[in-house]
C-alpha atoms as a PDB file:
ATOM      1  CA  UNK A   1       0.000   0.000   0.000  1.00  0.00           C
ATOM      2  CA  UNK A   2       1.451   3.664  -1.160  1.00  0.00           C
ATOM      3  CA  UNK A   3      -0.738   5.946   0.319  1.00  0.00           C
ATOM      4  CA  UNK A   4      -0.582   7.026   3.912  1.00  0.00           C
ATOM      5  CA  UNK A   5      -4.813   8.786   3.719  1.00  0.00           C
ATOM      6  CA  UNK A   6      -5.937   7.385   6.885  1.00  0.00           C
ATOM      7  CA  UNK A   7      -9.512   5.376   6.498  1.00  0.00           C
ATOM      8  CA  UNK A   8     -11.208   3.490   8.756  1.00  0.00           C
ATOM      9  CA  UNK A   9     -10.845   0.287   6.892  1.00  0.00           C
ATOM     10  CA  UNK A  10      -6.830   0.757   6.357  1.00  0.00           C
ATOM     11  CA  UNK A  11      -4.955  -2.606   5.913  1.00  0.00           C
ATOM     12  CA  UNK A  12      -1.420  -3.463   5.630  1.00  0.00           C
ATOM     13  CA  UNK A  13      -0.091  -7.140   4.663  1.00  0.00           C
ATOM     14  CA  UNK A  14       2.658  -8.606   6.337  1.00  0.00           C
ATOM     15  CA  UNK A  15       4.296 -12.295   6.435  1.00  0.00           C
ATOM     16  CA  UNK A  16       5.554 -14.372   9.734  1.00  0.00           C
ATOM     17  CA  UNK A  17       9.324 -14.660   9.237  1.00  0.00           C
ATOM     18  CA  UNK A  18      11.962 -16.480  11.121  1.00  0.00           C
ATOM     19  CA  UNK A  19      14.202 -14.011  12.894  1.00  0.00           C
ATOM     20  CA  UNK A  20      17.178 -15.658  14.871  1.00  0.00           C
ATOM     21  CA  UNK A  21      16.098 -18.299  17.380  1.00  0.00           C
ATOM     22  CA  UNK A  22      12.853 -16.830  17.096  1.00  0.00           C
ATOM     23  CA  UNK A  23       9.589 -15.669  14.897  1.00  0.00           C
ATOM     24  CA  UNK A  24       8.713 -11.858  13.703  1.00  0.00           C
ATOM     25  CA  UNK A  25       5.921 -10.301  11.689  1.00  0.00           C
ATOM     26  CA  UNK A  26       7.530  -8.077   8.825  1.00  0.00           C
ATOM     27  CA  UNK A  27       5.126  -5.019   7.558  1.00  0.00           C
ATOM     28  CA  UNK A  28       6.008  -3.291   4.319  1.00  0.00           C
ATOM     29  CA  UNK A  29       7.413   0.271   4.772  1.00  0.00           C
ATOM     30  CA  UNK A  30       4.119   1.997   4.176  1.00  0.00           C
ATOM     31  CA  UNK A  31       2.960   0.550   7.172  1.00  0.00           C
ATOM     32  CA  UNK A  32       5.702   2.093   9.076  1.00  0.00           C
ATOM     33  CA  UNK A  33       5.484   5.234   6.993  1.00  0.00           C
ATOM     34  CA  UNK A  34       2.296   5.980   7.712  1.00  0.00           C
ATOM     35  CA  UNK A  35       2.142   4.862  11.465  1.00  0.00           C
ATOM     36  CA  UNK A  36       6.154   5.970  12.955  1.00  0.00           C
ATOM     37  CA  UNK A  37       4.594   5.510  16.304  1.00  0.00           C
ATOM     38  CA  UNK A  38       5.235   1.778  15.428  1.00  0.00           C
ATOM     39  CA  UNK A  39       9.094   2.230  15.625  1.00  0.00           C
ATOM     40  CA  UNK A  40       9.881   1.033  19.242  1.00  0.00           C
ATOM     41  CA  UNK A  41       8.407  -1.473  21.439  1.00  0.00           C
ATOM     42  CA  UNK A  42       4.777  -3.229  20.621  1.00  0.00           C
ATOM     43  CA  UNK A  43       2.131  -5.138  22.281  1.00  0.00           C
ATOM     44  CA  UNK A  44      -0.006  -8.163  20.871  1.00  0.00           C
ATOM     45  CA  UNK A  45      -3.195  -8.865  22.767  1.00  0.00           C
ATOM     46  CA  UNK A  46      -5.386 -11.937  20.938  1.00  0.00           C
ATOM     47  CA  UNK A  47      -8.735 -10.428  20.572  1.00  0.00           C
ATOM     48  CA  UNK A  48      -9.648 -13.915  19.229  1.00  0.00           C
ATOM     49  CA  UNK A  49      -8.542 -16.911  17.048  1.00  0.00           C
ATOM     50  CA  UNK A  50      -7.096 -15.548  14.239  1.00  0.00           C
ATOM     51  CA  UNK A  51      -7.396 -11.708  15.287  1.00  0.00           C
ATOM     52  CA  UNK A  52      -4.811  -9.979  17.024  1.00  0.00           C
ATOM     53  CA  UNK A  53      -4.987  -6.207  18.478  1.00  0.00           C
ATOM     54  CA  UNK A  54      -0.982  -4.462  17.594  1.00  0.00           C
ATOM     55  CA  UNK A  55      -0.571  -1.778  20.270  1.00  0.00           C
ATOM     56  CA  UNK A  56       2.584   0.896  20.210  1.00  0.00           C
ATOM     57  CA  UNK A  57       4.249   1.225  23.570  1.00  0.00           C
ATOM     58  CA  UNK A  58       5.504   3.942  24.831  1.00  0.00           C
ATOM     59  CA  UNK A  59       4.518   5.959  21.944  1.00  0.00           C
ATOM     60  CA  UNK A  60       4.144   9.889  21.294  1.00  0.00           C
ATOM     61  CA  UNK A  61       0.784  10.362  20.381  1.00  0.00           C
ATOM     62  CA  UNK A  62       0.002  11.708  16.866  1.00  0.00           C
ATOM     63  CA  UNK A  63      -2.579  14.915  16.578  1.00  0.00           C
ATOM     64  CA  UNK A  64      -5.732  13.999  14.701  1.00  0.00           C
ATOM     65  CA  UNK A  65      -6.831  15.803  11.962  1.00  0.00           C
ATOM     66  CA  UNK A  66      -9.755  17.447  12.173  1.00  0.00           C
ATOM     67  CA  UNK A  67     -11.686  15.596  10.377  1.00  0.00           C
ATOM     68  CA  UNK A  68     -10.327  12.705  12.682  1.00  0.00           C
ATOM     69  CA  UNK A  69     -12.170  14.020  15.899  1.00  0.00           C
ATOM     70  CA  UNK A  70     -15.472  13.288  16.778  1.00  0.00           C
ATOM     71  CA  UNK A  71     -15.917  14.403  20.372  1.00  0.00           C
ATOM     72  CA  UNK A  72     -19.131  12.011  21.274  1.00  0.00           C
ATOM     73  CA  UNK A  73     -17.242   9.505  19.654  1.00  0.00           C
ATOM     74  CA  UNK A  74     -13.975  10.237  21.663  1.00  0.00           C
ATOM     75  CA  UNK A  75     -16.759  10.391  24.711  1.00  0.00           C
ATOM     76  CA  UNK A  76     -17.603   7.144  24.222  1.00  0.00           C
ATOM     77  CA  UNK A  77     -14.301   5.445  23.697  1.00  0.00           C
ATOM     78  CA  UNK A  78     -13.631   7.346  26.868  1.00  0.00           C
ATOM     79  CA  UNK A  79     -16.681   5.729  28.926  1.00  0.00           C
ATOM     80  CA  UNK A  80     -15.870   2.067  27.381  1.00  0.00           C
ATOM     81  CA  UNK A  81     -12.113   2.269  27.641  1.00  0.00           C
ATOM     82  CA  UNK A  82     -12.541   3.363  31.546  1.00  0.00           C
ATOM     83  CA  UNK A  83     -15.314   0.197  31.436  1.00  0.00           C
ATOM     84  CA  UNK A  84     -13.174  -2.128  30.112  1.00  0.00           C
ATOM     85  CA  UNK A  85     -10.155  -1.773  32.609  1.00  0.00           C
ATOM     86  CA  UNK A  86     -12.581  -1.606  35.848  1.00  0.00           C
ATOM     87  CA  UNK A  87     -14.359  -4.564  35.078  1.00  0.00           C
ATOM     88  CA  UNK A  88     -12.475  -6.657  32.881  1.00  0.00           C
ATOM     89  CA  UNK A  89     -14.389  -9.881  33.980  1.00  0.00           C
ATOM     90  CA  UNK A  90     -17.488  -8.692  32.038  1.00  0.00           C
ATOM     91  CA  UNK A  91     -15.490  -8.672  28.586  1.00  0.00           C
ATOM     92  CA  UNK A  92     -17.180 -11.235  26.704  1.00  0.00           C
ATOM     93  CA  UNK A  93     -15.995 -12.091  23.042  1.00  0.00           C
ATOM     94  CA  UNK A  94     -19.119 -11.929  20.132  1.00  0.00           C
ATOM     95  CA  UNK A  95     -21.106 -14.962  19.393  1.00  0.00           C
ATOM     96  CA  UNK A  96     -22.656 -15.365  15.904  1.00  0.00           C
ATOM     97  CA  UNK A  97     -26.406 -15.085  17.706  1.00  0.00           C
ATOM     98  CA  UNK A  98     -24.930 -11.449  18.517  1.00  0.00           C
ATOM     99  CA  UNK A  99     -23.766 -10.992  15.103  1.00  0.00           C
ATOM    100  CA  UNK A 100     -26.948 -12.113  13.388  1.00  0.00           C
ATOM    101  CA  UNK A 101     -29.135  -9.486  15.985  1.00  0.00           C
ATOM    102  CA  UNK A 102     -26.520  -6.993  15.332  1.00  0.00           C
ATOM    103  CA  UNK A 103     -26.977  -8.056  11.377  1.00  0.00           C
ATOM    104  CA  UNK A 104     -30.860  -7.368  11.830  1.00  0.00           C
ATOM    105  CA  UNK A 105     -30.509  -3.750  14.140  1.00  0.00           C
ATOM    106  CA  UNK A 106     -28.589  -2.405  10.902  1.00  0.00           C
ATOM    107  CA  UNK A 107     -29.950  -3.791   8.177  1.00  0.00           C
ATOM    108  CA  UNK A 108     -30.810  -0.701   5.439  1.00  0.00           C
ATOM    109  CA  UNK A 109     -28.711   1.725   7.588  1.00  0.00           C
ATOM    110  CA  UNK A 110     -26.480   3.221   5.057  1.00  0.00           C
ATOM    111  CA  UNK A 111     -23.176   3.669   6.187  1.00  0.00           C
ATOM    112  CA  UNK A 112     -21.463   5.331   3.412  1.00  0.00           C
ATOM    113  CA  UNK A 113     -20.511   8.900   5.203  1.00  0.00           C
ATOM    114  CA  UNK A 114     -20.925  11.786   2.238  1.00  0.00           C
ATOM    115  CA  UNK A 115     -20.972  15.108   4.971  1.00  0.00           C
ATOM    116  CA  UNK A 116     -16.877  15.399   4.176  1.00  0.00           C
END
């Protein structure tokens, strides 16, 4: 991937690669172009089989752009964030009955956001 526009749905490939004794996960450059903050130390946490949540450590935060910030978004984050680390024994991971209700709530919503 070439461009560093930031999207909701941005993807980078990468391939599991031996690395000394042990196992690494090489990005391509634009990954690390367009996010520096992933030039020191990172966390993995397994959000589920297959799925894997790549933190920075340590990191300087980068300024959104404006179009980036949406404070009752950010508000929420906030509320599930603070949630999430008080009462980490009520995580639960998504079923497919979820899914499917989820599915059903949404179905006709358009998503496609044409304000910008």
């Amino acid at each position: 991937m070439t461009s560093t526009t930031r999207s909701p749905s941005e993807q980078y490939s990468g391939k599991v690669t031996p690395v000394g004794n042990s196992k690494g996960i090489r990005f391509d450059a634009a990954f690390f172009k367009a996010h520096p903050e992933f030039s020191g130390e990172v966390r993995a946490t397994v959000l589920t089989d297959g799925q894997v949540l790549l933190s920075a450590r340590n990191s300087v935060p980068r300024e959104p752009t404006k179009d980036e910030v949406d404070p009752v978004m950010l508000g929420f984050l906030s509320f599930i964030e603070k949630q999430m680390a008080e009462h980490p024994d009520m995580i639960e991971p998504v079923d497919h009955d979820q899914l499917s209700r989820i599915r059903k709530l949404v179905e006709g919503v358009d998503t496609n956001d044409t304000a910008h």
